[in-house]
N, C-alpha and C. Protein backbone atom coordinates (compact mmCIF):
# COMPACT_ATOMS: atom_id res chain seq x y z
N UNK A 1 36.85 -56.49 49.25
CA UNK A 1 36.11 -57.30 48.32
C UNK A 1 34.79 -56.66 47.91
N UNK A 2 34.23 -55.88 48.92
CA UNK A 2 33.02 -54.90 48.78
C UNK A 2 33.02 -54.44 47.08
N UNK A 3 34.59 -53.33 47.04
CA UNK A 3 34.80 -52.84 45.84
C UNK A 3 34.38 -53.77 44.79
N UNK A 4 35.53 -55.00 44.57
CA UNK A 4 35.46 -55.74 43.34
C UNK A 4 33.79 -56.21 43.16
N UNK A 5 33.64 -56.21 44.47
CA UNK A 5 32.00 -57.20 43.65
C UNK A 5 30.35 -55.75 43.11
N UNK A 6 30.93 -54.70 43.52
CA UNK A 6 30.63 -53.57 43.06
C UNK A 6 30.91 -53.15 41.59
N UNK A 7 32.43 -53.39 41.69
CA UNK A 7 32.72 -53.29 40.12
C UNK A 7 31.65 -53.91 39.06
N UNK A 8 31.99 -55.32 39.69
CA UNK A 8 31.44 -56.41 38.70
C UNK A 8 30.19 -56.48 38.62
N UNK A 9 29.31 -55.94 39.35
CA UNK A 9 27.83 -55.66 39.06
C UNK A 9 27.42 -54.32 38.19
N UNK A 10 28.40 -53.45 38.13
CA UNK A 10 28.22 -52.44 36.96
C UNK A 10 28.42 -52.81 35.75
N UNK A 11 29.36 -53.65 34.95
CA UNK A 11 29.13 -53.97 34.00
C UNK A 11 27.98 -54.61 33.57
N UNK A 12 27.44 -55.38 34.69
CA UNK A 12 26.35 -56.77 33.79
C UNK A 12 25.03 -55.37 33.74
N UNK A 13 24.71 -54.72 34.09
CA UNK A 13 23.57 -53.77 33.51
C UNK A 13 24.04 -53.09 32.14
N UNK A 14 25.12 -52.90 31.83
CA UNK A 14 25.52 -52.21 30.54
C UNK A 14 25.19 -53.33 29.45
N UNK A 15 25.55 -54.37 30.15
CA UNK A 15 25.52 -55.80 29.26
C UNK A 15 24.21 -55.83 28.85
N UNK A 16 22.68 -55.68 30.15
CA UNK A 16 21.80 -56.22 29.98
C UNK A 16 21.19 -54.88 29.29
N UNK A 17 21.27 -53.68 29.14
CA UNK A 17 20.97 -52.39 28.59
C UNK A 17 21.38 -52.84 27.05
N UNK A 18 22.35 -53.39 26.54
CA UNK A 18 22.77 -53.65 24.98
C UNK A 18 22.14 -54.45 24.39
N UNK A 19 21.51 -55.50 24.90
CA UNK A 19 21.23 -56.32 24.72
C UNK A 19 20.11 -56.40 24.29
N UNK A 20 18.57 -55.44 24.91
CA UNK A 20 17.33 -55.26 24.61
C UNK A 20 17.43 -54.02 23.34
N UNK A 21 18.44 -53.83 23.27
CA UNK A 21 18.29 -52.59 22.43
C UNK A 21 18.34 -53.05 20.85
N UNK A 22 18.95 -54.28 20.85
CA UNK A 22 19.31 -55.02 19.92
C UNK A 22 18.02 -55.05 19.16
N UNK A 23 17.58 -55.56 20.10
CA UNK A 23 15.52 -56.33 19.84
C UNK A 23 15.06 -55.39 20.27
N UNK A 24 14.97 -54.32 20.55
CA UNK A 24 14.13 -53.11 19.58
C UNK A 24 13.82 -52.78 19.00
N UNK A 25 15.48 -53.10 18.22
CA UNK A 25 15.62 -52.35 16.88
C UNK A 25 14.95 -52.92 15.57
N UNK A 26 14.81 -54.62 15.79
CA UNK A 26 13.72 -55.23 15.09
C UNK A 26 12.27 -55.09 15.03
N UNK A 27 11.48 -54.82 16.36
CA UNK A 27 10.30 -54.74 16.19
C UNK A 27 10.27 -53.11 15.41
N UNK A 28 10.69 -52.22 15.64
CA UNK A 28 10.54 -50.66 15.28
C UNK A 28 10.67 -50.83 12.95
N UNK A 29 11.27 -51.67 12.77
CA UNK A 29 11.29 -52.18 11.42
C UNK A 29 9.78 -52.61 11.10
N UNK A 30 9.97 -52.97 11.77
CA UNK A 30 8.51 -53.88 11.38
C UNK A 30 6.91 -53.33 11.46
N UNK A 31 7.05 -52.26 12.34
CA UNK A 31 6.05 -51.31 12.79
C UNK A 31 5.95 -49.88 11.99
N UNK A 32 7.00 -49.89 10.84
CA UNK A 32 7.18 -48.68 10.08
C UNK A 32 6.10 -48.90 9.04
N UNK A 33 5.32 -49.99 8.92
CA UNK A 33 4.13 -50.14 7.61
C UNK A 33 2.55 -49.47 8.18
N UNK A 34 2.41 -50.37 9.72
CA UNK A 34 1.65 -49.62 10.36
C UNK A 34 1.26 -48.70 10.36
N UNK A 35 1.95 -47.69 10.56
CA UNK A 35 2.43 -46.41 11.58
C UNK A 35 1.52 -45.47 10.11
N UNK A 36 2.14 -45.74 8.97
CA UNK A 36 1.44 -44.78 8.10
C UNK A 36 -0.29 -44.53 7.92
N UNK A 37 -0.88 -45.92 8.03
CA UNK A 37 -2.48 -46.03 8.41
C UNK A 37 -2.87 -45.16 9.07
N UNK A 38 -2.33 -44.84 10.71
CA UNK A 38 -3.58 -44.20 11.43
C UNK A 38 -2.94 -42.38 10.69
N UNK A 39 -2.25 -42.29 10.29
CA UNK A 39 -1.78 -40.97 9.39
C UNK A 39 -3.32 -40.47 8.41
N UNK A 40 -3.72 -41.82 8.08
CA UNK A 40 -4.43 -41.03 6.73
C UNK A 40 -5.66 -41.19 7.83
N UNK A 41 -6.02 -41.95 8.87
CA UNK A 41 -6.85 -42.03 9.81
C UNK A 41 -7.41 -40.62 10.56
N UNK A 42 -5.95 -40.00 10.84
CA UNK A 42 -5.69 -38.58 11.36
C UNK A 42 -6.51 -37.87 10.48
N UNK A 43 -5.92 -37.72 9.71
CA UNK A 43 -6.71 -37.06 8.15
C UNK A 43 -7.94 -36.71 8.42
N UNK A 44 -8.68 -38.10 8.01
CA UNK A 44 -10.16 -38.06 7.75
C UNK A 44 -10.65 -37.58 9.21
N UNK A 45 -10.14 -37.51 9.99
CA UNK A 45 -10.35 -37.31 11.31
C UNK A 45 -10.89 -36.04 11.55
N UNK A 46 -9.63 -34.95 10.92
CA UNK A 46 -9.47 -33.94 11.14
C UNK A 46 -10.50 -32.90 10.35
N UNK A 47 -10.74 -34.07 8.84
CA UNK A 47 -11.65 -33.46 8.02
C UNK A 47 -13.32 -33.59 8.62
N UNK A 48 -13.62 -34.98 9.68
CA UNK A 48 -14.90 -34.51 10.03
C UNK A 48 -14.72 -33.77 11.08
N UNK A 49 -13.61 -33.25 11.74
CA UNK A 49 -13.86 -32.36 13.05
C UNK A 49 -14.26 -30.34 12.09
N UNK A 50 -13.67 -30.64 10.52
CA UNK A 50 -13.90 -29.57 10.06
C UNK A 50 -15.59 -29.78 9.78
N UNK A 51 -16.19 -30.64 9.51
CA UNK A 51 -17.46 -30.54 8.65
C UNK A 51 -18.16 -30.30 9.91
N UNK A 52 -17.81 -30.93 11.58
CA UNK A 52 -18.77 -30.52 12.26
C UNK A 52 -19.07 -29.22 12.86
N UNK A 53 -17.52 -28.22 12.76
CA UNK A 53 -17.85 -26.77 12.58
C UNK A 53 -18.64 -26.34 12.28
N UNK A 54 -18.49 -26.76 11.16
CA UNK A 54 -19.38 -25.70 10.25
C UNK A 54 -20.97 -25.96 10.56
N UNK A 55 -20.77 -26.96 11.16
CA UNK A 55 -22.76 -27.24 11.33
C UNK A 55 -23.37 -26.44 12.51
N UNK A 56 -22.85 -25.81 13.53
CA UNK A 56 -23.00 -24.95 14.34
C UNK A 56 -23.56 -23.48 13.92
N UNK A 57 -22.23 -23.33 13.03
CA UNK A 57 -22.52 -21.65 12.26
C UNK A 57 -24.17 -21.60 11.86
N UNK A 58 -24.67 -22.93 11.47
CA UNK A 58 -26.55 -23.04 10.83
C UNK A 58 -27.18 -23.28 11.82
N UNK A 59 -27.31 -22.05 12.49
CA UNK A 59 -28.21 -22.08 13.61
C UNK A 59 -29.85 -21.55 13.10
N UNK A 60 -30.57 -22.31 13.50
CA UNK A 60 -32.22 -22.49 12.66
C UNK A 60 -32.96 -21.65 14.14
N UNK A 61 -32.33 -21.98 15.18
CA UNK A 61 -33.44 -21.45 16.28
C UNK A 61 -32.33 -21.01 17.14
N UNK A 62 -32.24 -19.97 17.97
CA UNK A 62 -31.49 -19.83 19.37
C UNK A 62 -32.13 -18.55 20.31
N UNK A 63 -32.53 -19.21 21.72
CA UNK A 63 -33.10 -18.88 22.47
C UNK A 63 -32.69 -18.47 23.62
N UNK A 64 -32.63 -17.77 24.21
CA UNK A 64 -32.06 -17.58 25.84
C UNK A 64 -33.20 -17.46 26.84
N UNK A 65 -32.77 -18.83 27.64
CA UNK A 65 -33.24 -19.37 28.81
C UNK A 65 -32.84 -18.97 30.78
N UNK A 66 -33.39 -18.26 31.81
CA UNK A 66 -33.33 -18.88 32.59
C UNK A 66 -33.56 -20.00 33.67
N UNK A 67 -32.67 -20.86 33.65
CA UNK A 67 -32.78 -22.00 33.88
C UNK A 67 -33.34 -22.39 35.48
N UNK A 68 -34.34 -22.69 36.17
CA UNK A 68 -34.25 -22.72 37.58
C UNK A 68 -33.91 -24.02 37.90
N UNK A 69 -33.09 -23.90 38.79
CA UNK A 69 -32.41 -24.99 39.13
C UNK A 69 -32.67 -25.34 40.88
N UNK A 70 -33.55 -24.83 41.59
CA UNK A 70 -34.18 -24.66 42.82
C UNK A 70 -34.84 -25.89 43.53
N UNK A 71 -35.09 -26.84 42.26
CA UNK A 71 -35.34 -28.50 42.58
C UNK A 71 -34.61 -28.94 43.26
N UNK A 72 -33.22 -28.60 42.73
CA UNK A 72 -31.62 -29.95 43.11
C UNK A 72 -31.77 -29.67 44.74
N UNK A 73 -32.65 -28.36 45.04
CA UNK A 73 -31.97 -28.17 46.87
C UNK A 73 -32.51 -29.10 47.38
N UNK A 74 -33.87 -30.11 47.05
CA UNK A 74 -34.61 -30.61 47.51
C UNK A 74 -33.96 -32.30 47.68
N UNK A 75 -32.92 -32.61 47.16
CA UNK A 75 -32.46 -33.41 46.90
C UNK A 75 -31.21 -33.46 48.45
N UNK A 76 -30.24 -34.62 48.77
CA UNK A 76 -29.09 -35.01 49.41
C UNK A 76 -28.51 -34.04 49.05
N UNK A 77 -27.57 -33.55 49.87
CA UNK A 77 -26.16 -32.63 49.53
C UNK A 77 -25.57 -32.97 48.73
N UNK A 78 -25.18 -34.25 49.06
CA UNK A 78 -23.84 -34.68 47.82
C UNK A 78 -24.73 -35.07 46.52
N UNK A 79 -26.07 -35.21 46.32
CA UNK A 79 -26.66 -35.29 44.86
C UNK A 79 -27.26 -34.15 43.87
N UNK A 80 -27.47 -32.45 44.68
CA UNK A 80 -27.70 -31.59 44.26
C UNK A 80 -26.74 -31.14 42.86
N UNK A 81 -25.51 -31.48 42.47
CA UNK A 81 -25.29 -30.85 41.38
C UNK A 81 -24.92 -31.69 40.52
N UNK A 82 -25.41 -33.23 40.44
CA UNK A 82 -25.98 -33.91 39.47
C UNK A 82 -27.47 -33.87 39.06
N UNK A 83 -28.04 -33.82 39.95
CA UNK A 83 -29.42 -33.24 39.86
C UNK A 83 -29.40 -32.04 39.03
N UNK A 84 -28.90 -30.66 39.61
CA UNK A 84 -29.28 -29.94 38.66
C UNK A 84 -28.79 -29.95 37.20
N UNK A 85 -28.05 -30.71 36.87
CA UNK A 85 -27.05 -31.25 35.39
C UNK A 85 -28.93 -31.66 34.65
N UNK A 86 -29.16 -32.45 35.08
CA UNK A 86 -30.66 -33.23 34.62
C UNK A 86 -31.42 -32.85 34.70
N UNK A 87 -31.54 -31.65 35.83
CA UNK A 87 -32.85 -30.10 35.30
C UNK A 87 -32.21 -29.70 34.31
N UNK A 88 -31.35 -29.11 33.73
CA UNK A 88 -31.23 -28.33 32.92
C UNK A 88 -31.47 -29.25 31.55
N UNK A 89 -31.09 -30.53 31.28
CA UNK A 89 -31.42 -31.13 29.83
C UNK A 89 -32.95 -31.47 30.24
N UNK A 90 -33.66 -31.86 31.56
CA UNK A 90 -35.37 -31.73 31.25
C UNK A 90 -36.22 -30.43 30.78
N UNK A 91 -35.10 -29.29 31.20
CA UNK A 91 -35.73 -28.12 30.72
C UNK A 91 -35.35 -27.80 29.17
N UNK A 92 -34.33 -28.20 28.89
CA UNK A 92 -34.10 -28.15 27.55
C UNK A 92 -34.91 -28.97 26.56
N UNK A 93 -35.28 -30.24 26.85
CA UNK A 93 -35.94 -31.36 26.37
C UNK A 93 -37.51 -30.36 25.92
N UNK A 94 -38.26 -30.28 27.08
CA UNK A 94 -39.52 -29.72 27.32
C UNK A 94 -39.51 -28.44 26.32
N UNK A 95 -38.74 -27.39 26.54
CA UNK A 95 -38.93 -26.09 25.70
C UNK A 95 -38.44 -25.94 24.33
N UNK A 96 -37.25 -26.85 24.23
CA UNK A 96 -36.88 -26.79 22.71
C UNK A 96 -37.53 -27.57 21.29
N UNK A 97 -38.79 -28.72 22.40
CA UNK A 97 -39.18 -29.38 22.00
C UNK A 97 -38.22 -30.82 21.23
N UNK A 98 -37.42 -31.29 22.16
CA UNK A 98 -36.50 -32.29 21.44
C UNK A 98 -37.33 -33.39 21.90
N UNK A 99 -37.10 -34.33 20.62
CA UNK A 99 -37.64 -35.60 20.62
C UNK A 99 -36.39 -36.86 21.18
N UNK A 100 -36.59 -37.16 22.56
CA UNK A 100 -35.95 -37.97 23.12
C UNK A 100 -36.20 -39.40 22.59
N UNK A 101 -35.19 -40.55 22.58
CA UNK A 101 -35.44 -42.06 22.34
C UNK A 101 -35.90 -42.55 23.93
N UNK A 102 -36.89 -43.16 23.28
CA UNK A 102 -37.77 -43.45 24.43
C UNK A 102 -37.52 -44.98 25.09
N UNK A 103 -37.63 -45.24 24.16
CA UNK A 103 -37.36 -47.24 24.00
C UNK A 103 -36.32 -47.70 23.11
N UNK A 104 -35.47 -48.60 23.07
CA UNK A 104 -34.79 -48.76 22.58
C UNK A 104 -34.71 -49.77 20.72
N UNK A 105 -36.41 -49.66 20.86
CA UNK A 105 -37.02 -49.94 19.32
C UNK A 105 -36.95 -48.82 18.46
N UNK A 106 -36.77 -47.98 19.13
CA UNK A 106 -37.21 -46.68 17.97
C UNK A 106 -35.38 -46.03 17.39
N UNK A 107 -34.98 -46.87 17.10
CA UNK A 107 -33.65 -47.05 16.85
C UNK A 107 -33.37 -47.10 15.25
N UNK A 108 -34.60 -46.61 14.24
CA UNK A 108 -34.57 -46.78 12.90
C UNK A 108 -34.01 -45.46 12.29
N UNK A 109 -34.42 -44.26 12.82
CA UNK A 109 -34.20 -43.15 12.42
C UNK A 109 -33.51 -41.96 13.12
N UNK A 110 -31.86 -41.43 13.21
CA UNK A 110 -31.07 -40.93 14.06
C UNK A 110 -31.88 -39.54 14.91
N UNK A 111 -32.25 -40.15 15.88
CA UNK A 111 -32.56 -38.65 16.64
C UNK A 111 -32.24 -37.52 17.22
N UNK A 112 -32.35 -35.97 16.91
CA UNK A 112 -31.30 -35.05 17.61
C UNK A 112 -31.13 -35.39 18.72
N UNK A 113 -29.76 -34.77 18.95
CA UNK A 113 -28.98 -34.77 20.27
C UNK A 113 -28.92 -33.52 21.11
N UNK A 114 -28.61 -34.03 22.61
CA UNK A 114 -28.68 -32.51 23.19
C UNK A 114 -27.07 -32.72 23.38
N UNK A 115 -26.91 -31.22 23.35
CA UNK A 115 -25.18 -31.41 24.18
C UNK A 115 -25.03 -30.05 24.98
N UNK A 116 -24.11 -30.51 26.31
CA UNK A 116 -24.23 -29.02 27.15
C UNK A 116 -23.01 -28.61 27.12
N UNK A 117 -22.49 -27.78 27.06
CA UNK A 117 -21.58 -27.32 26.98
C UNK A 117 -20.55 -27.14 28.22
N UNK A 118 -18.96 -27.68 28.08
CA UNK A 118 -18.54 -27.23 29.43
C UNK A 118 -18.39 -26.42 30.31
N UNK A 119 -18.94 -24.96 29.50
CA UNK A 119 -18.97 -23.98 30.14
C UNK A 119 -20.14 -24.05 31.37
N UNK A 120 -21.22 -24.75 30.98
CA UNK A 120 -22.55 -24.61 31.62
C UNK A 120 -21.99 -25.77 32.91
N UNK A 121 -21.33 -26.70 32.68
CA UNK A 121 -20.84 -28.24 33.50
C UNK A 121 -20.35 -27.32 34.63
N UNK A 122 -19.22 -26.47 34.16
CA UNK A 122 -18.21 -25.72 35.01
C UNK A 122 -19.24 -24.92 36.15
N UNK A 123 -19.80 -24.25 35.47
CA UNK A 123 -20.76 -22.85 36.34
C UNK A 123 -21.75 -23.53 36.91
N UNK A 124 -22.22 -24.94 37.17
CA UNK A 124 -23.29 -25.60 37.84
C UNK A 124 -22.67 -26.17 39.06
N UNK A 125 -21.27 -26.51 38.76
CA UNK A 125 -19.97 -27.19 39.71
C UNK A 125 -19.10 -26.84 40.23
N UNK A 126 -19.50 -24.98 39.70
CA UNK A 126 -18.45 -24.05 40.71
C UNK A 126 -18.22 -23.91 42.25
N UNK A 127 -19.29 -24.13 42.88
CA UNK A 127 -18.94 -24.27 43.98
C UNK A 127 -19.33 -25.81 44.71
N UNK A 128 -19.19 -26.60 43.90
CA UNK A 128 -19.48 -27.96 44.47
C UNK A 128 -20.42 -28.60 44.35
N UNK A 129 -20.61 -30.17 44.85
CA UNK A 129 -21.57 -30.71 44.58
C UNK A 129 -22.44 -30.35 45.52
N UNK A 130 -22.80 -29.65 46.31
CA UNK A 130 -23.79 -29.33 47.85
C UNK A 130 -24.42 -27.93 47.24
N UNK A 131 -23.94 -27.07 46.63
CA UNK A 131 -24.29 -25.71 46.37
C UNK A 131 -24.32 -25.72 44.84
N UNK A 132 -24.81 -26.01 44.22
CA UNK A 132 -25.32 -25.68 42.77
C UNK A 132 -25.81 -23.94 42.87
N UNK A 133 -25.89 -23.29 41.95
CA UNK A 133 -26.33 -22.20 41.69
C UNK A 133 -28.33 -22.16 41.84
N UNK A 134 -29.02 -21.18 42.30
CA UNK A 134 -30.01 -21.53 42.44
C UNK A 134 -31.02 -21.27 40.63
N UNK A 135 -30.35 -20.22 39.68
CA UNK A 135 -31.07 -20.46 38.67
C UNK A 135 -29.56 -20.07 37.50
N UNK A 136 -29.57 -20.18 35.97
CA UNK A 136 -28.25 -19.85 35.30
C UNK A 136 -28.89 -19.46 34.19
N UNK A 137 -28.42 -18.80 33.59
CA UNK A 137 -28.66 -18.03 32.28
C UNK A 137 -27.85 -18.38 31.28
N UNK A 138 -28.78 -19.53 29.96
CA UNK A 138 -28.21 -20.11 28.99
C UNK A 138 -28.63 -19.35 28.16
N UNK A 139 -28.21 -19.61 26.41
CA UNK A 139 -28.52 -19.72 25.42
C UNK A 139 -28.36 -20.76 25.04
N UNK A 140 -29.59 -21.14 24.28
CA UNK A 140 -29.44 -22.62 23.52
C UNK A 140 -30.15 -22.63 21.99
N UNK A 141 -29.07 -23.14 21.18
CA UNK A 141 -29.20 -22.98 19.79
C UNK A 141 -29.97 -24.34 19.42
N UNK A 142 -30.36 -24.71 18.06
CA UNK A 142 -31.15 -25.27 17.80
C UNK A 142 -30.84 -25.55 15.93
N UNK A 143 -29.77 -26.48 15.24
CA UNK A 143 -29.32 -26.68 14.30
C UNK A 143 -30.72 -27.22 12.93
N UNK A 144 -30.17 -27.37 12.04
CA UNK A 144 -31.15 -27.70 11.05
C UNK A 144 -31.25 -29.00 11.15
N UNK A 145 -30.39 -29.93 11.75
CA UNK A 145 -30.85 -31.31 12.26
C UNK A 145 -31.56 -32.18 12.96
N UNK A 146 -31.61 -30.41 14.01
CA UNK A 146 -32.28 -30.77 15.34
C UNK A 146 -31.71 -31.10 16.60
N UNK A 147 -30.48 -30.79 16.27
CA UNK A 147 -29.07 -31.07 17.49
C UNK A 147 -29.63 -29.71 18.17
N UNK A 148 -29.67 -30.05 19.46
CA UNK A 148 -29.77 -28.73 20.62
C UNK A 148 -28.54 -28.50 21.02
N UNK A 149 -28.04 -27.50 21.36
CA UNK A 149 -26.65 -27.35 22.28
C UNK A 149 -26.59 -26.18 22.86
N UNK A 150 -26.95 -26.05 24.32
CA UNK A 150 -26.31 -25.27 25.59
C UNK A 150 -25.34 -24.76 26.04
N UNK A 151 -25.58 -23.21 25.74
CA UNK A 151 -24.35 -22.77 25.99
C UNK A 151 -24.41 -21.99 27.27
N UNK A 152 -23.39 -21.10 28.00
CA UNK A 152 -23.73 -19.92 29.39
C UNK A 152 -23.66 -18.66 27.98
N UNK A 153 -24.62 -18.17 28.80
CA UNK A 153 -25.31 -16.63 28.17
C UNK A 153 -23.99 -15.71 28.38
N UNK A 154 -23.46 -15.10 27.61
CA UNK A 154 -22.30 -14.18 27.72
C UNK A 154 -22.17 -13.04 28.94
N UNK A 155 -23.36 -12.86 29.35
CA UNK A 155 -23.39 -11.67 30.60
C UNK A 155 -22.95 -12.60 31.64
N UNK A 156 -22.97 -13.56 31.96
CA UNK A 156 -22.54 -14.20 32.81
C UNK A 156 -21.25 -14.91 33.20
């Protein structure tokens, strides 16, 4: 009897497999109007990932920095290479002269941005959060907007 009631439980999954497929096939109709939107979404997408290229190439200032990073030792083990993440944008802040939002009133007029680059994330976190590097050698450019961005110095 083992067999037969074996049998008879293989069919009812074929049954219950046909059955959702049915009502699939309706919602996938219905989702074909959708589907074209985030298309032209893509688009414009793709067209500001082109315009922000190009804003790099207009580099107004670029400087090469070594960075000391000899603070973070002074800090917990496990907080030294977040620490030094936040020396390096206070040292960037201070020398590139970027104008940070201070308060959250001064929200009228878009202020440059800093951005670090993953290369610099990687080489601060190479050997962990306990051992940060004790100083790193950036270049950091300086756009006609006023966007800063940190890069690792190529000898390195």
């Amino acid at each position: 009897m083992s067999q037969e009631s074996k049998q008879v439980t293989k069919p009812q999954p074929t049954e219950l497999a046909e059955a959702p497929q049915e009502t699939v096939e309706q919602p996938q109709t219905a989702e074909v109007t959708p589907v074209e939107a985030p298309e032209k979404e893509e688009a414009a997408v793709a067209e500001a990932k082109a315009q922000r290229k190009k804003k790099p190439e207009e580099v107004v200032e670029e400087r090469f920095y070594t960075i000391p990073l000899s603070k973070a030792l002074i800090r917990p083990p496990k907080k030294r290479a977040p620490r030094a993440m936040a020396l390096v944008k206070i040292f960037v802040v201070k020398h590139m002269k970027l104008k940070m939002k201070v308060s959250e009133d001064e929200e009228e007029e878009e202020l440059p941005q800093l951005a670090i680059s993953p290369e610099v994330n990687e080489k601060i976190w190479s050997r962990g959060i306990e051992k940060p590097p004790r100083k790193i050698k950036t270049r950091v450019t300086k756009d006609h907007d006023g966007n800063v961005t940190v890069y690792l110095a190529e000898n390195q």
